[in-house]
Protein backbone atom coordinates (compact mmCIF):
# COMPACT_ATOMS: atom_id res chain seq x y z
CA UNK A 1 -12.08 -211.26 163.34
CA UNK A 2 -8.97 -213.04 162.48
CA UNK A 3 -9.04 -211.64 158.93
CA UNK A 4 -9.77 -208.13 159.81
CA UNK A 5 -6.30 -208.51 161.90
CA UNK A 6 -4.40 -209.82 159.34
CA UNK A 7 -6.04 -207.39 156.90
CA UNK A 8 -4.39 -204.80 159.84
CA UNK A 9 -1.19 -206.39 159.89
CA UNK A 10 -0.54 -206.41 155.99
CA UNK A 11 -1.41 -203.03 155.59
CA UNK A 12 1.00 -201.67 158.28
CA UNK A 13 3.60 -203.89 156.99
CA UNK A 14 3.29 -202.35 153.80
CA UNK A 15 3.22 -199.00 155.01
CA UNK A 16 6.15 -199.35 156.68
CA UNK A 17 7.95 -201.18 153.38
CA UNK A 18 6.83 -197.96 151.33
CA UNK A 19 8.33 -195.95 154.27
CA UNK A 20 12.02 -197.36 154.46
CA UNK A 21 11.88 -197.51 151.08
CA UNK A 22 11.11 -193.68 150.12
CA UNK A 23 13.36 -193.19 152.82
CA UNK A 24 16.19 -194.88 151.18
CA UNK A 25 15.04 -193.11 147.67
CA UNK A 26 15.03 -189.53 149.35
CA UNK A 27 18.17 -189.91 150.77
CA UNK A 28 20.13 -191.08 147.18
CA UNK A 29 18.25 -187.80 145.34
CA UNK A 30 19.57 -185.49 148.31
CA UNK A 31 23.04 -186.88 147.21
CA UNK A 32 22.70 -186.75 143.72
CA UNK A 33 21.02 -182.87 143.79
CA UNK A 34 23.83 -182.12 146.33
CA UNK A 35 27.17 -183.58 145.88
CA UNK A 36 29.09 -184.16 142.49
CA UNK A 37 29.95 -187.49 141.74
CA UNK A 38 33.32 -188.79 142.12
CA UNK A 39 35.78 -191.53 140.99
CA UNK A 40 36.16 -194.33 143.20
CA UNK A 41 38.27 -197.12 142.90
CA UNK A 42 39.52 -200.31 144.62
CA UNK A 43 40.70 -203.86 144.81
CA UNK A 44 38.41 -206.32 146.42
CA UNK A 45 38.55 -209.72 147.57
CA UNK A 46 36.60 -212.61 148.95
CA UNK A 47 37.28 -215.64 150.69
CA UNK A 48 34.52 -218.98 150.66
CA UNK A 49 34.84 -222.33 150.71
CA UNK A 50 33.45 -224.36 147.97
CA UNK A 51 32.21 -228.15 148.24
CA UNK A 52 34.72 -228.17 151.33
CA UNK A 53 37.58 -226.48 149.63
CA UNK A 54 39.41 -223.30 150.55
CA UNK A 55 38.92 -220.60 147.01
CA UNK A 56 39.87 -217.12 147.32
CA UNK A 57 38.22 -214.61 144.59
CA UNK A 58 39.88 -211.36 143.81
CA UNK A 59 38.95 -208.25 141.86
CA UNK A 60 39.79 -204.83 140.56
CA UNK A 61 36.41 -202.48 140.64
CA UNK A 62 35.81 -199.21 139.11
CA UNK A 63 33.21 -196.88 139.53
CA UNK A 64 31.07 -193.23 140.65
CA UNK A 65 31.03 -192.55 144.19
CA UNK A 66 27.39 -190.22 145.37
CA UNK A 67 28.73 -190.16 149.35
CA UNK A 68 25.42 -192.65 150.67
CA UNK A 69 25.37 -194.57 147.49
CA UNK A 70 28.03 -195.96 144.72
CA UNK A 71 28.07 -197.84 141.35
CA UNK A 72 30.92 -199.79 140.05
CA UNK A 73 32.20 -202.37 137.50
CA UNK A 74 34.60 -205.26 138.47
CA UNK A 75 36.30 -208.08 137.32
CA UNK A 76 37.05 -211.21 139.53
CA UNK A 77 39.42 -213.84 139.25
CA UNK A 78 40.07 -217.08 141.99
CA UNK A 79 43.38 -216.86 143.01
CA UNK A 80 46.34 -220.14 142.69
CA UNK A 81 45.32 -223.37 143.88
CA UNK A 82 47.87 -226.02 143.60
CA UNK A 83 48.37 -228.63 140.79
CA UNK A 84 48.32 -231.72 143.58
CA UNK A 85 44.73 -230.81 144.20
CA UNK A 86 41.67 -233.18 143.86
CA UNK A 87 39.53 -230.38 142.51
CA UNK A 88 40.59 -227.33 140.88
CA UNK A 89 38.28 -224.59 140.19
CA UNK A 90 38.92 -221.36 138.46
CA UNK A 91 36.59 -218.80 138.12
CA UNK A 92 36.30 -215.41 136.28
CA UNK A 93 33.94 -213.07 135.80
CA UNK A 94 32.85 -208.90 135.27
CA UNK A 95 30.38 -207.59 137.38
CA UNK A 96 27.99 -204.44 138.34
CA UNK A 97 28.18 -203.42 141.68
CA UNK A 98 25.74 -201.33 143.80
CA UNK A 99 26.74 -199.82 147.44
CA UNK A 100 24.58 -198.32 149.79
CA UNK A 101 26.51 -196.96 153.10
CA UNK A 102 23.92 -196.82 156.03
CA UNK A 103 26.66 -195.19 158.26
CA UNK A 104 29.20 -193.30 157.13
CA UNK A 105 31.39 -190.60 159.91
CA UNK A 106 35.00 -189.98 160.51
CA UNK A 107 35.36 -193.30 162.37
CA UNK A 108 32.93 -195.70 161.15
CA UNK A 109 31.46 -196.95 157.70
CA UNK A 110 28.69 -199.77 157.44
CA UNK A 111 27.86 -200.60 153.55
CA UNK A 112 25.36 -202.79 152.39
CA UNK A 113 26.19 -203.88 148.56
CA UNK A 114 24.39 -206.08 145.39
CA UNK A 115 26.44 -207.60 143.08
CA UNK A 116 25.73 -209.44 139.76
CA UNK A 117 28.19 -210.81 137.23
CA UNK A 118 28.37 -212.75 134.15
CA UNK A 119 31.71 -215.28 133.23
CA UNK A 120 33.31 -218.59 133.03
CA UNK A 121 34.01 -221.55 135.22
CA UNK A 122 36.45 -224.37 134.67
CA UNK A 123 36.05 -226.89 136.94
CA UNK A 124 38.29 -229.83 137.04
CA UNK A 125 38.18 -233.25 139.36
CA UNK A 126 40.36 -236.11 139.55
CA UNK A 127 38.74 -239.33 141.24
CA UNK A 128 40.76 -242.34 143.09
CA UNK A 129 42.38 -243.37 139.97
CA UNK A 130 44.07 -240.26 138.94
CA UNK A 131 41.91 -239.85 136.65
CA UNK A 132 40.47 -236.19 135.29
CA UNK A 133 37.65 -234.87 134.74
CA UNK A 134 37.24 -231.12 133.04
CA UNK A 135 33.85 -228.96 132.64
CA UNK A 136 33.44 -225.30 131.39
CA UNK A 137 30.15 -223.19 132.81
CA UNK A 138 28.88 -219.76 132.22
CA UNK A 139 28.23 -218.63 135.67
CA UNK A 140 26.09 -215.79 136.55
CA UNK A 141 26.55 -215.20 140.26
CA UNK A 142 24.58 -212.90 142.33
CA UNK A 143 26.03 -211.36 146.02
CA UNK A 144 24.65 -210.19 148.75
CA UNK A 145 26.73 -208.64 151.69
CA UNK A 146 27.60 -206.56 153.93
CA UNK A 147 30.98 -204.79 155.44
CA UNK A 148 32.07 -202.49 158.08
CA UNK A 149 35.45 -200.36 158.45
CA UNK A 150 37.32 -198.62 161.28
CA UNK A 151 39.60 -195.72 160.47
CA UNK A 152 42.25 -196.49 163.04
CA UNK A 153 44.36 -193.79 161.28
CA UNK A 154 43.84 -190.57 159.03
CA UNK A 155 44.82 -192.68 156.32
CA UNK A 156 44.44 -196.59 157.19
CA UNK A 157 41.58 -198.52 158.67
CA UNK A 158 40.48 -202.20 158.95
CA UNK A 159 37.70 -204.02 157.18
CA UNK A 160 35.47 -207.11 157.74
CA UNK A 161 32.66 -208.15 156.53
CA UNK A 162 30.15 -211.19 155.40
CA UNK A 163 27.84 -212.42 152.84
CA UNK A 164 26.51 -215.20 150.42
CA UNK A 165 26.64 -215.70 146.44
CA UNK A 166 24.45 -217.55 144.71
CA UNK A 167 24.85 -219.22 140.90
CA UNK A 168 22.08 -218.66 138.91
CA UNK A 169 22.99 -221.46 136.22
CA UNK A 170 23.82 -224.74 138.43
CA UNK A 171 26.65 -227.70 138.36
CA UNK A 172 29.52 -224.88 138.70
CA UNK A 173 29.47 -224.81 142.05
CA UNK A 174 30.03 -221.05 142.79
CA UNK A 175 27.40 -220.65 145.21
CA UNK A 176 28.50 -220.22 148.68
CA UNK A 177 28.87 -218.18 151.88
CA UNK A 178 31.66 -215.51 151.45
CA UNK A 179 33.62 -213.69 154.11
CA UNK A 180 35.97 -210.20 153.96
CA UNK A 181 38.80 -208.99 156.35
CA UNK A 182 41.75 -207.19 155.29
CA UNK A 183 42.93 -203.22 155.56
CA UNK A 184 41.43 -200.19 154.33
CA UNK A 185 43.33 -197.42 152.70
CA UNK A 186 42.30 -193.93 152.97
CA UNK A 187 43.75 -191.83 149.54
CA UNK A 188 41.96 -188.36 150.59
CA UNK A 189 43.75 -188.54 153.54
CA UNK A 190 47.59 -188.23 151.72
CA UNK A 191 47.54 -184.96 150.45
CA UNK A 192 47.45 -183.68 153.60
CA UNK A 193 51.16 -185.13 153.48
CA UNK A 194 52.36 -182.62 151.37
């Protein structure tokens, strides 16, 4: 009895896996078969905290926007951190970036992206003595998030959102929660300007 139920559970689960799924499918062909492509740009930024320190990540991506789903390629950088500091990490890396907006109208957007990357760490640690310690890492991070803008404005909006990264290759200590906030720029919204 109790395998015939969770013989009954399993299937429906997987039913309703191959459901979302060919749901999600369906809905990038419509866009592809339906809307040209266009060029999307953008800087992008993260903020985490790393073995108890404060390290902000920024980037430049490039990319094809399809409306429900985009594709772009990035590169990352950590931002200064200050000579006096105990440990100093810099980071650096390209990426491939895939976007999938579940909600997308005049006010609202809520996008679900995948990122993974390839690059260099150089870590560096001084103990009690002043002395210094230096290490170089290939990282290969993989992200997981989530974000959501307002449009307050025709051409401005806010953004927030959350996530987590993991290293693939360990000791260079890039895996870690990440968090977004910042503003959101509209450029379709300028011409209208003119």
């Amino acid at each position: 009895m109790i395998l015939r139920l969770m013989a009954c559970g399993v299937f429906f689960f997987v039913q309703s896996a191959i459901a979302q799924f060919g749901s999600i499918c369906d809905s990038i062909s419509h866009y592809k078969k339906n809307t040209e492509p266009s060029f999307s740009g953008s800087l992008d930024g993260r903020y985490s905290y790393i073995l108890g320190k404060s390290v902000d990540i920024y980037g430049l991506r490039l990319g094809a926007d399809y409306k429900k789903f985009a594709v772009f390629g990035g590169i990352y950088f950590t931002g200064f951190q200050s000579e006096s500091q105990e440990k100093r990490f810099s980071y650096f890396y390209l990426s491939g970036t895939g976007e999938y907006r579940w909600i997308q109208n005049d006010r609202w957007q809520f996008n679900q992206t995948a990122q993974v990357g390839v690059g260099m760490a150089n870590l560096e640690f001084k103990n009690t003595q002043g002395e210094t310690t230096y290490s170089d890492h290939i990282i290969i991070p993989v992200e997981i998030g989530a974000n959501a803008t307002y449009r307050v404005w025709n051409f401005i909006g806010i953004s927030a959102g959350i996530g987590a990264r993991i290293s693939v290759i360990p000791g260079s200590y890039f895996s870690a929660p990440y968090y977004t906030a910042g503003l959101a720029f509209f450029p379709d919204a300028f011409p209208h300007w003119f």
